[in-house]
C-alpha atoms as a PDB file:
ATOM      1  CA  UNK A   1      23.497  -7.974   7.802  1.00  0.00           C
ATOM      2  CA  UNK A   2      24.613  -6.170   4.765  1.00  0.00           C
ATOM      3  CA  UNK A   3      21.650  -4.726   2.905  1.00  0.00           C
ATOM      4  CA  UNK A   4      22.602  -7.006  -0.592  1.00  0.00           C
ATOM      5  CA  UNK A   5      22.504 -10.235   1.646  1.00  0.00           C
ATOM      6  CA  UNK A   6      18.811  -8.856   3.231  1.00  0.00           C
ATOM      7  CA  UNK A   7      17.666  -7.965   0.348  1.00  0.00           C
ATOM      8  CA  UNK A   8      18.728 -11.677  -1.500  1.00  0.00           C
ATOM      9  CA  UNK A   9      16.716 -12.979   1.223  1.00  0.00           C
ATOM     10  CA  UNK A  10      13.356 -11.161   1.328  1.00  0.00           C
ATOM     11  CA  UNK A  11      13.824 -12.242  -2.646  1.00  0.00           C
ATOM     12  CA  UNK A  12      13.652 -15.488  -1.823  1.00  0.00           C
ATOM     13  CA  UNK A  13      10.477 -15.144   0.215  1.00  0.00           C
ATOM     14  CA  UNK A  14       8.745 -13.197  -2.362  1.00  0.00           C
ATOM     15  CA  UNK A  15       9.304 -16.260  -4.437  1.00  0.00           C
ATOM     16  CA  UNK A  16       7.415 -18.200  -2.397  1.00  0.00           C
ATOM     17  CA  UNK A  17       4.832 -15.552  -2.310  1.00  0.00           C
ATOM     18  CA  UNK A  18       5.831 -13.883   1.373  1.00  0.00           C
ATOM     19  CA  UNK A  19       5.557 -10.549   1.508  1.00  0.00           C
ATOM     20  CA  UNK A  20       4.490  -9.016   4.267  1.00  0.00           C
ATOM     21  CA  UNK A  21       5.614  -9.576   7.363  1.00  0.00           C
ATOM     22  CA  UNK A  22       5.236  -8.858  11.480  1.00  0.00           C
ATOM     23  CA  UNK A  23       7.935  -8.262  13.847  1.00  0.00           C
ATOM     24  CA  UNK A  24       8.040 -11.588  14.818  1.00  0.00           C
ATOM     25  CA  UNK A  25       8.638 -12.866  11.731  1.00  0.00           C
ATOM     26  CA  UNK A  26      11.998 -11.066  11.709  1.00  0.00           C
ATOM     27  CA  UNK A  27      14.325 -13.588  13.447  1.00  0.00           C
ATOM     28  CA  UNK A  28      13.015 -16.071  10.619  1.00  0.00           C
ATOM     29  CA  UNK A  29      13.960 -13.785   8.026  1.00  0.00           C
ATOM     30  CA  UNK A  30      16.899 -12.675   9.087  1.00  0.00           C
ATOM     31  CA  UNK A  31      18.310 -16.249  11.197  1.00  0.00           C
ATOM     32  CA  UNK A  32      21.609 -16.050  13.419  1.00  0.00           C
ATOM     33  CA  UNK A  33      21.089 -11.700  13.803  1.00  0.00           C
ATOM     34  CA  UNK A  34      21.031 -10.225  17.433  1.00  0.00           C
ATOM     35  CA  UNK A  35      18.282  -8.044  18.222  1.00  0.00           C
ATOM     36  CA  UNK A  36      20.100  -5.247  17.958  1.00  0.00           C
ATOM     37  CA  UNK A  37      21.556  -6.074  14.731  1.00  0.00           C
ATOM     38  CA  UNK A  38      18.473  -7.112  13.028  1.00  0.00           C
ATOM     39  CA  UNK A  39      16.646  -3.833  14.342  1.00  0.00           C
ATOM     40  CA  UNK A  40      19.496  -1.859  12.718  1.00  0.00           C
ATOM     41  CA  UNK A  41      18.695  -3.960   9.223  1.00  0.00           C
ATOM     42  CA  UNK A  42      15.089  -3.187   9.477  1.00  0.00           C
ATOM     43  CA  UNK A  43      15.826   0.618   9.891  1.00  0.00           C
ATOM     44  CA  UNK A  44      18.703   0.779   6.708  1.00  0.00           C
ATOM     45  CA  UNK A  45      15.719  -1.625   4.851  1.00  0.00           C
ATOM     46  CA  UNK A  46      12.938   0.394   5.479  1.00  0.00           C
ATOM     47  CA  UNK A  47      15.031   3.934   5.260  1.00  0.00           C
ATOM     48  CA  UNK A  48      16.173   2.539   2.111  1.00  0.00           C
ATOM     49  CA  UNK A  49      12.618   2.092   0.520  1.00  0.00           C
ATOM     50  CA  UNK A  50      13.442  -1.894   0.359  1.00  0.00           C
ATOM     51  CA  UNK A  51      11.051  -2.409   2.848  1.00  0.00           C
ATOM     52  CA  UNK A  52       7.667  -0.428   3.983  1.00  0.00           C
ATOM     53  CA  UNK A  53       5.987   0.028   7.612  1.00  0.00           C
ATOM     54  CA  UNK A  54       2.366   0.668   6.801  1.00  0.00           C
ATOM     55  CA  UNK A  55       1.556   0.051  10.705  1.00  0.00           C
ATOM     56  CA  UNK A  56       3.733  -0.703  13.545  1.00  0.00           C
ATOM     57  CA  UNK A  57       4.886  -4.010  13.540  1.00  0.00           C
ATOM     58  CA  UNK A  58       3.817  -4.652   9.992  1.00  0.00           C
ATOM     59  CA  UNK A  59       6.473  -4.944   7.127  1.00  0.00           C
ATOM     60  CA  UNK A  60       6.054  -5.515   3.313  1.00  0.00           C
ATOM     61  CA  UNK A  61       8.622  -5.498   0.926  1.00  0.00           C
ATOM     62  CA  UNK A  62       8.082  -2.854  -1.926  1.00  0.00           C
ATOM     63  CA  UNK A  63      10.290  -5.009  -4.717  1.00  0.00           C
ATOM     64  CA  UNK A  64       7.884  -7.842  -4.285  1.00  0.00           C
ATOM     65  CA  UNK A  65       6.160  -9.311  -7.583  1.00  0.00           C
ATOM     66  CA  UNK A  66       3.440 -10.433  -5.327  1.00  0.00           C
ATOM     67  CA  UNK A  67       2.151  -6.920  -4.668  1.00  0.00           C
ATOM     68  CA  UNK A  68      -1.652  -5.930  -5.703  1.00  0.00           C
ATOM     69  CA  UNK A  69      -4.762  -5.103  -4.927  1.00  0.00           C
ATOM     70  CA  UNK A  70      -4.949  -7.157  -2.072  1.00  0.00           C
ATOM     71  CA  UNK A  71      -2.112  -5.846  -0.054  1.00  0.00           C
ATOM     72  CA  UNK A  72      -4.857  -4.181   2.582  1.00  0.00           C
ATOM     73  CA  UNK A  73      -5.941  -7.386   3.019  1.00  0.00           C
ATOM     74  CA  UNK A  74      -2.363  -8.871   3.626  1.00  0.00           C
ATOM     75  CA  UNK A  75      -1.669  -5.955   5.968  1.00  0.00           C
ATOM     76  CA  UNK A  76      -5.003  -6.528   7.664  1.00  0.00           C
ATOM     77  CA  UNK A  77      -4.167 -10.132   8.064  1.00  0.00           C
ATOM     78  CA  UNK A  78      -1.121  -9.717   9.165  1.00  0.00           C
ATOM     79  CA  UNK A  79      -2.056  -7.092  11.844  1.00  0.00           C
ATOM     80  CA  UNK A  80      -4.386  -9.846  13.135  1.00  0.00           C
ATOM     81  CA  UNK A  81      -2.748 -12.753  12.617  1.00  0.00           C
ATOM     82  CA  UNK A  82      -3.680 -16.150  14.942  1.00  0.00           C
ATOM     83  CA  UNK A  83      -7.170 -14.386  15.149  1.00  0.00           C
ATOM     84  CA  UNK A  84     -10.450 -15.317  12.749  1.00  0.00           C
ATOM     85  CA  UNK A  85     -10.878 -12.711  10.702  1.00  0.00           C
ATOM     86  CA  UNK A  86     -12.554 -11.588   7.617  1.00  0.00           C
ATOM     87  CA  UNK A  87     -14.406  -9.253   5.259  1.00  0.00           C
ATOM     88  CA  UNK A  88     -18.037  -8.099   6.307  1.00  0.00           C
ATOM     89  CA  UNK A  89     -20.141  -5.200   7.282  1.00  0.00           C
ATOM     90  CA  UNK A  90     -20.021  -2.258   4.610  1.00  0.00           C
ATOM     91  CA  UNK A  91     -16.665  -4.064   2.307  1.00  0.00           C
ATOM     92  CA  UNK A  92     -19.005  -6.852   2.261  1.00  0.00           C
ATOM     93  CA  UNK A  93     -22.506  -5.451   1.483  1.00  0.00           C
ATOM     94  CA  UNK A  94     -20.843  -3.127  -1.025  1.00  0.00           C
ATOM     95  CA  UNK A  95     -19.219  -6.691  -3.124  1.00  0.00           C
ATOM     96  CA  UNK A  96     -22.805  -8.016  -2.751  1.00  0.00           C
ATOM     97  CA  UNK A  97     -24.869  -4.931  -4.040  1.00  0.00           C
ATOM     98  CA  UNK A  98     -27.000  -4.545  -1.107  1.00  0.00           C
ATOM     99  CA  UNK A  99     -25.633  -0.839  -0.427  1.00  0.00           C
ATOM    100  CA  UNK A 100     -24.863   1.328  -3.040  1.00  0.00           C
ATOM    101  CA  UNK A 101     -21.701   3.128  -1.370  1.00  0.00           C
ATOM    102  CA  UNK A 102     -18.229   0.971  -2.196  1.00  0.00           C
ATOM    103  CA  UNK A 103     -16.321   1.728   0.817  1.00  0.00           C
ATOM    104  CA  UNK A 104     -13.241   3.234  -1.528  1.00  0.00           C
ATOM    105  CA  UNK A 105      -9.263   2.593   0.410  1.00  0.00           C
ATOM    106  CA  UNK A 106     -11.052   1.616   3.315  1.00  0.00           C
ATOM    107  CA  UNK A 107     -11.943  -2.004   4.690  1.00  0.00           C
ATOM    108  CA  UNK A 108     -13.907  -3.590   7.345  1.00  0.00           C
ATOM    109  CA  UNK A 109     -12.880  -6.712   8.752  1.00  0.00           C
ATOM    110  CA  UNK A 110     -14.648  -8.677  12.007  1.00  0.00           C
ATOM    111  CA  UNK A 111     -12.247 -10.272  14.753  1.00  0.00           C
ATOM    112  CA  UNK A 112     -12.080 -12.394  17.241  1.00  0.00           C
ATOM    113  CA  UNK A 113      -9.001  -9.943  18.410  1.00  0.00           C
ATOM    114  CA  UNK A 114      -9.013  -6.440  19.335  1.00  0.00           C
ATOM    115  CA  UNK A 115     -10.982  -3.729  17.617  1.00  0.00           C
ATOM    116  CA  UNK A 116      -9.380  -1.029  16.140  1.00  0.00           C
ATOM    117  CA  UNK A 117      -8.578   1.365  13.057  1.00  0.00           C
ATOM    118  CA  UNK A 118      -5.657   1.200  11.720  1.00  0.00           C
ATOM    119  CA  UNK A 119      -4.261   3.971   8.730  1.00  0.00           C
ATOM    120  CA  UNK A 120      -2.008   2.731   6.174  1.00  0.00           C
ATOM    121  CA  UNK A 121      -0.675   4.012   3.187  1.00  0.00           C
ATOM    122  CA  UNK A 122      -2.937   1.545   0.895  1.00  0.00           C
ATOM    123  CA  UNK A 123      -5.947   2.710   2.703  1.00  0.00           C
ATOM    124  CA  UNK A 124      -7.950   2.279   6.459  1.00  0.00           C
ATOM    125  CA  UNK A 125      -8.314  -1.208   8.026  1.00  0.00           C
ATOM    126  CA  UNK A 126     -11.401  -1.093  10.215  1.00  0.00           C
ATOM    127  CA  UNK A 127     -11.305  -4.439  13.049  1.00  0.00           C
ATOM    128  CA  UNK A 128     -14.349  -4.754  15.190  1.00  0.00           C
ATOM    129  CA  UNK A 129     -14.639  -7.828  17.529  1.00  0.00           C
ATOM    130  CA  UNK A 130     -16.907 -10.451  17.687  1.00  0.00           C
ATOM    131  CA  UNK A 131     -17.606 -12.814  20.230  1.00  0.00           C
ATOM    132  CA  UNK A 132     -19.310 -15.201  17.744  1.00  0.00           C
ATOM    133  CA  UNK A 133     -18.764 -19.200  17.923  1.00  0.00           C
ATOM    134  CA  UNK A 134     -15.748 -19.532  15.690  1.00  0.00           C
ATOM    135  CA  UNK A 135     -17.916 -22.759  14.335  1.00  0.00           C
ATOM    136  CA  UNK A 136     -20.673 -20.222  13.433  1.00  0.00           C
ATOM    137  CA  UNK A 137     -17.894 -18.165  11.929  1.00  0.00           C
ATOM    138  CA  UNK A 138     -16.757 -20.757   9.692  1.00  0.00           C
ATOM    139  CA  UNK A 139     -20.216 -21.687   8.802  1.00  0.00           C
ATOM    140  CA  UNK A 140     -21.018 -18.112   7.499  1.00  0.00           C
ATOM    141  CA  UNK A 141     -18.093 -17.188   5.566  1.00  0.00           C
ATOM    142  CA  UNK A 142     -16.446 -17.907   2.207  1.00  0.00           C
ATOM    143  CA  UNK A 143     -13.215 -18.665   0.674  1.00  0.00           C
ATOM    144  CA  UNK A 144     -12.592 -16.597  -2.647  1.00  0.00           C
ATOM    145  CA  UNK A 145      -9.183 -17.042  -3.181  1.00  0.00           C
ATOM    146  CA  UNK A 146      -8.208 -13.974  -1.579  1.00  0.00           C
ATOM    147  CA  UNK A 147      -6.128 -13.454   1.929  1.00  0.00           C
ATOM    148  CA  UNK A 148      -9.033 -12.668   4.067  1.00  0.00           C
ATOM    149  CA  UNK A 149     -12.507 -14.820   3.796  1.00  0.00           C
ATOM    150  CA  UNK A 150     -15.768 -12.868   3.604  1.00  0.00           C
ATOM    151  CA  UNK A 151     -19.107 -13.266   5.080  1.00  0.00           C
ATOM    152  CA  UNK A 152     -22.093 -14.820   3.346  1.00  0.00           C
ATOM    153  CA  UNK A 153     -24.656 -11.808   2.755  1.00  0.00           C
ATOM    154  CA  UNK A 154     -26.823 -12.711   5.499  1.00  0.00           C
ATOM    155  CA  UNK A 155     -23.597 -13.098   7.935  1.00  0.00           C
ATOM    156  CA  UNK A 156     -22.941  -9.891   7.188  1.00  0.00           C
ATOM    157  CA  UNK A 157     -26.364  -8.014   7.576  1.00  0.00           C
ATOM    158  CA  UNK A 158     -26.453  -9.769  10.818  1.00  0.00           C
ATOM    159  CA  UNK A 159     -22.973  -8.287  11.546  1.00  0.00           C
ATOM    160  CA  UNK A 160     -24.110  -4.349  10.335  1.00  0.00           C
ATOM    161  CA  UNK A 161     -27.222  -4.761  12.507  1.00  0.00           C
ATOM    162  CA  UNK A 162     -25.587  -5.989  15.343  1.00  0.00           C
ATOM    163  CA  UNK A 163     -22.968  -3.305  15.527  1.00  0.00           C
ATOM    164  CA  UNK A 164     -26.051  -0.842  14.684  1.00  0.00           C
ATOM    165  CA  UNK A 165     -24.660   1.368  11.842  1.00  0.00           C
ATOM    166  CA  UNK A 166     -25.327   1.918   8.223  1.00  0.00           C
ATOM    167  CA  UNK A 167     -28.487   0.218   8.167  1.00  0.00           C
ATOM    168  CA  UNK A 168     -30.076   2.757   6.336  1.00  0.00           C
ATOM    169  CA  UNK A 169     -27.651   2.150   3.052  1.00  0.00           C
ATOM    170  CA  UNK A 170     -29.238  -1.207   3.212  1.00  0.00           C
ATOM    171  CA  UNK A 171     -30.943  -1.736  -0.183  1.00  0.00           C
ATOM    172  CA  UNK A 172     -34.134  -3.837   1.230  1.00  0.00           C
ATOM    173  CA  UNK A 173     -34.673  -5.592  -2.414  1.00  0.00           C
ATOM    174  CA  UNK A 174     -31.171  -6.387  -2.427  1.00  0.00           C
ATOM    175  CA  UNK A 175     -30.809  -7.941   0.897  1.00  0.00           C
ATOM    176  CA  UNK A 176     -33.702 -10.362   0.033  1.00  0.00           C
ATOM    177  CA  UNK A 177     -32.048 -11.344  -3.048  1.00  0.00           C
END
């Protein structure tokens, strides 16, 4: 595909507010492309600067109007995407004011996929799993308009103390509140 035509049609996407992307999301994209072909786009796109790898398998598209302060979040999302997932431990007890440290380019995100850290270059996406209900996961999180959902305070101090970490930035007055 020529890099004009590619380019016209991550546009379009961006209208819609699709910016970031998986692999898999590539034949969509880029319809009636070989594999080899489309792997070849995806190299002159990224080499190009039109599009961005923060992690393998994760795409965004730098022209996008859509970009902001929520792109770890997108990433994150996208990383873990068909899983439940959302904000808690330290990203969420920092929002709430029950620690005092604000986890800066980093964020913490509970799973029902695979843990793992992953470095990007709009900060460090930290998954760990949970085997928790996904009822009870519903139940204790909240929507804020943002990509990922995060967990009511006490969903989340139950989170920190069941991973056992951090519990001594815990702000006991705070966590009452």
């Amino acid at each position: 595909m020529k890099q004009s035509d590619a380019i016209k049609r991550l546009a379009e996407f961006d209208l819609k507010g699709r910016y970031v992307y998986s692999s898999k999301d590539m034949p969509k994209l880029f319809p009636g492309e070989s594999e080899r072909s489309r792997q070849a786009t995806l190299s002159r796109l990224v080499g190009s600067g039109i599009l961005e790898r923060p992690s393998k398998g994760v795409y965004v598209y730098s022209l996008s109007r859509h970009k902001g302060p929520d792109i770890l979040e997108q990433v994150a999302k996208t990383l873990r995407r068909g899983e439940y997932n959302y904000i808690s431990l330290e990203s969420a007890l920092s929002e709430y004011g029950v620690i005092s440290q604000v986890p800066v380019g980093r964020i913490t995100v509970v799973t029902t996929g695979r843990k793992g850290e992953y470095r990007t270059p709009y900060g460090v996406i930290e998954f760990t799993h949970t085997e928790r209900p996904v009822s009870d996961i519903l139940s204790s999180v909240q929507d804020r308009g943002r990509p990922l959902r995060i967990a009511t305070k006490a969903a989340a101090l139950r989170d920190l103390k069941r991973v056992g970490r951090n519990t001594q930035l815990i702000d006991p007055e705070e966590a009452r509140a």
